[in-house]
Protein backbone atom coordinates (compact mmCIF):
# COMPACT_ATOMS: atom_id res chain seq x y z
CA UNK A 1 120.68 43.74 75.13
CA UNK A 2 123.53 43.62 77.59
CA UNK A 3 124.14 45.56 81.02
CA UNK A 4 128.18 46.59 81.37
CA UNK A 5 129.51 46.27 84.66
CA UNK A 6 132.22 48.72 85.40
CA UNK A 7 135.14 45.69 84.87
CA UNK A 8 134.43 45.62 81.30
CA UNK A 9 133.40 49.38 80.61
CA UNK A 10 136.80 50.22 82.07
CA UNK A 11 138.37 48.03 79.84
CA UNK A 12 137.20 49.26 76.95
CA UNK A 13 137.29 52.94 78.16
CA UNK A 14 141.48 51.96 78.04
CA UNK A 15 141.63 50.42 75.43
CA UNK A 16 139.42 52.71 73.04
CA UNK A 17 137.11 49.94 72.04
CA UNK A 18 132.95 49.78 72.20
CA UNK A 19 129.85 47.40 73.25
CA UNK A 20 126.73 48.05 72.41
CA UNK A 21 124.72 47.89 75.52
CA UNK A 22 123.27 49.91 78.71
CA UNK A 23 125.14 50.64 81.45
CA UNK A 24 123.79 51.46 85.72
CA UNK A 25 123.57 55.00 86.85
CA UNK A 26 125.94 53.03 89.80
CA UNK A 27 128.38 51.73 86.70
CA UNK A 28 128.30 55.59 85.11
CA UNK A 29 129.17 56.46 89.15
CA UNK A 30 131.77 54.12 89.78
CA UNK A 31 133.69 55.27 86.47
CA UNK A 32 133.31 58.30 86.95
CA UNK A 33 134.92 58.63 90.57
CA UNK A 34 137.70 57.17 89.15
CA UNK A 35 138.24 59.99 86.17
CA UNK A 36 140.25 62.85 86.53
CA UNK A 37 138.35 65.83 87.76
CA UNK A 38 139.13 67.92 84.39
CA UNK A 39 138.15 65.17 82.36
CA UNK A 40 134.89 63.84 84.29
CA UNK A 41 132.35 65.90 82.40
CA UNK A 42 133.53 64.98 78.85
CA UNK A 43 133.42 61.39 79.72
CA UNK A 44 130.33 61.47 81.49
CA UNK A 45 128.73 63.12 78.34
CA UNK A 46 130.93 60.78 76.28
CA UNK A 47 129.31 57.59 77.94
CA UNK A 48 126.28 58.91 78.26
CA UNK A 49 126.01 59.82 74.52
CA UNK A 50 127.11 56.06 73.81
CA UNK A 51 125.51 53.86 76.02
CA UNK A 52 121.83 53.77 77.90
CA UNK A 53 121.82 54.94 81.49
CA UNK A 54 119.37 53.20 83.56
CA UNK A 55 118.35 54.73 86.63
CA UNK A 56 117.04 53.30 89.75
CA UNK A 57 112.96 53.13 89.25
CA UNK A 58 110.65 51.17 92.08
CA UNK A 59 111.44 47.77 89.57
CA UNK A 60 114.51 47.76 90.29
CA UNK A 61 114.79 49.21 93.99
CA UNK A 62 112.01 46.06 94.67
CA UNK A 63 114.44 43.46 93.06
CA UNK A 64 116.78 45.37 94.88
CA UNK A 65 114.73 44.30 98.01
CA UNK A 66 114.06 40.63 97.28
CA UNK A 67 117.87 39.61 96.16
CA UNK A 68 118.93 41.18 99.41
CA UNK A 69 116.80 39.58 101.53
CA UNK A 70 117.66 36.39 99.84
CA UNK A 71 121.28 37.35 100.31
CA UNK A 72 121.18 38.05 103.81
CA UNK A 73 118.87 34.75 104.91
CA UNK A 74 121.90 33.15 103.27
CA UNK A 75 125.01 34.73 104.80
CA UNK A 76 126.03 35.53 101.37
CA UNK A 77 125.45 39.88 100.93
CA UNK A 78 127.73 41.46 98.30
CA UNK A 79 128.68 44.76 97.98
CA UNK A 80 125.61 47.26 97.19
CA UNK A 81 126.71 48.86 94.32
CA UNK A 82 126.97 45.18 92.43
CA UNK A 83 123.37 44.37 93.94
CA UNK A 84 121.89 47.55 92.23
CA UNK A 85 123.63 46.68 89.24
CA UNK A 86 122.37 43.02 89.34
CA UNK A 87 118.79 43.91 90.05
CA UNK A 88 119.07 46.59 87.29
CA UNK A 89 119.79 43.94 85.18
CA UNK A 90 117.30 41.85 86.02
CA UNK A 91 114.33 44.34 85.97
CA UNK A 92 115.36 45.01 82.80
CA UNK A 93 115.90 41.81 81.49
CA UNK A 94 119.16 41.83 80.23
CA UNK A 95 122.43 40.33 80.25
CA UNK A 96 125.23 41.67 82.81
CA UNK A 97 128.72 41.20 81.30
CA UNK A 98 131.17 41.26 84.23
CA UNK A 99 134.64 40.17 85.14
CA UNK A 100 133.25 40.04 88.81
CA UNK A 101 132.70 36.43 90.26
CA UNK A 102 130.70 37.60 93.27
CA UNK A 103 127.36 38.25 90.53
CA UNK A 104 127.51 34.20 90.02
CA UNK A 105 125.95 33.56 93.39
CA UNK A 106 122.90 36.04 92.05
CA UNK A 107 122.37 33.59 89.03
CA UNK A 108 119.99 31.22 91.17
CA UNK A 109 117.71 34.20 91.57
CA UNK A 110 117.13 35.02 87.71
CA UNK A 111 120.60 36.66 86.44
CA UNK A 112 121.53 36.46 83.58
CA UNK A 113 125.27 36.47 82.94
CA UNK A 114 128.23 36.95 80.94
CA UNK A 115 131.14 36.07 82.97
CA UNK A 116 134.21 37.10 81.13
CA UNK A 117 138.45 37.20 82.19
């Protein structure tokens, strides 16, 4: 199964289209800040009807953890929101599709990715 990153969920959101796949309680968050307040709760029961929502459970706040660490030893840190969404993905064991270049410096520590334009 894949995990979509808000890039791609937005596109399709535009352009009418579907994925099947899961989505981040941080990718359902992003979206949604982004809606319309008199349109936020039908699209938040819209996506939420359609895709998965993962949450944040102690697998993922502890991958969380470890790729930031890594990150930070490194000099290389990216935004938290896209390291929640990458350790979701990888506590989970899926695929993150993404327009987003910064997730290909997370690939050395077990992403798995779908890098699309």
């Amino acid at each position: 199964m894949k995990l979509l990153d808000k890039s791609i969920l937005i596109d399709y959101i535009r352009r009418g289209e579907y994925e099947e796949g899961a989505i981040s309680i941080i990718t359902l968050l992003e979206v949604l800040r982004g809606v319309r307040k008199e349109k936020r709760i039908k699209i938040k029961e819209l996506l939420e009807e359609i895709y998965e929502t993962l949450h944040i459970d102690n697998n993922v706040l502890l991958k969380y953890c470890e790729l930031y660490d890594a990150l930070k030893s490194r000099g290389l840190l990216i935004p938290d929101a896209d390291l929640i969404i990458a350790a979701t993905a990888i506590a989970n064991n899926l695929i993150l599709v993404t327009k987003d270049r910064d997730f290909l410096r997370l690939r050395d520590y077990g992403l798995k990715l779908e890098l699309r334009k």
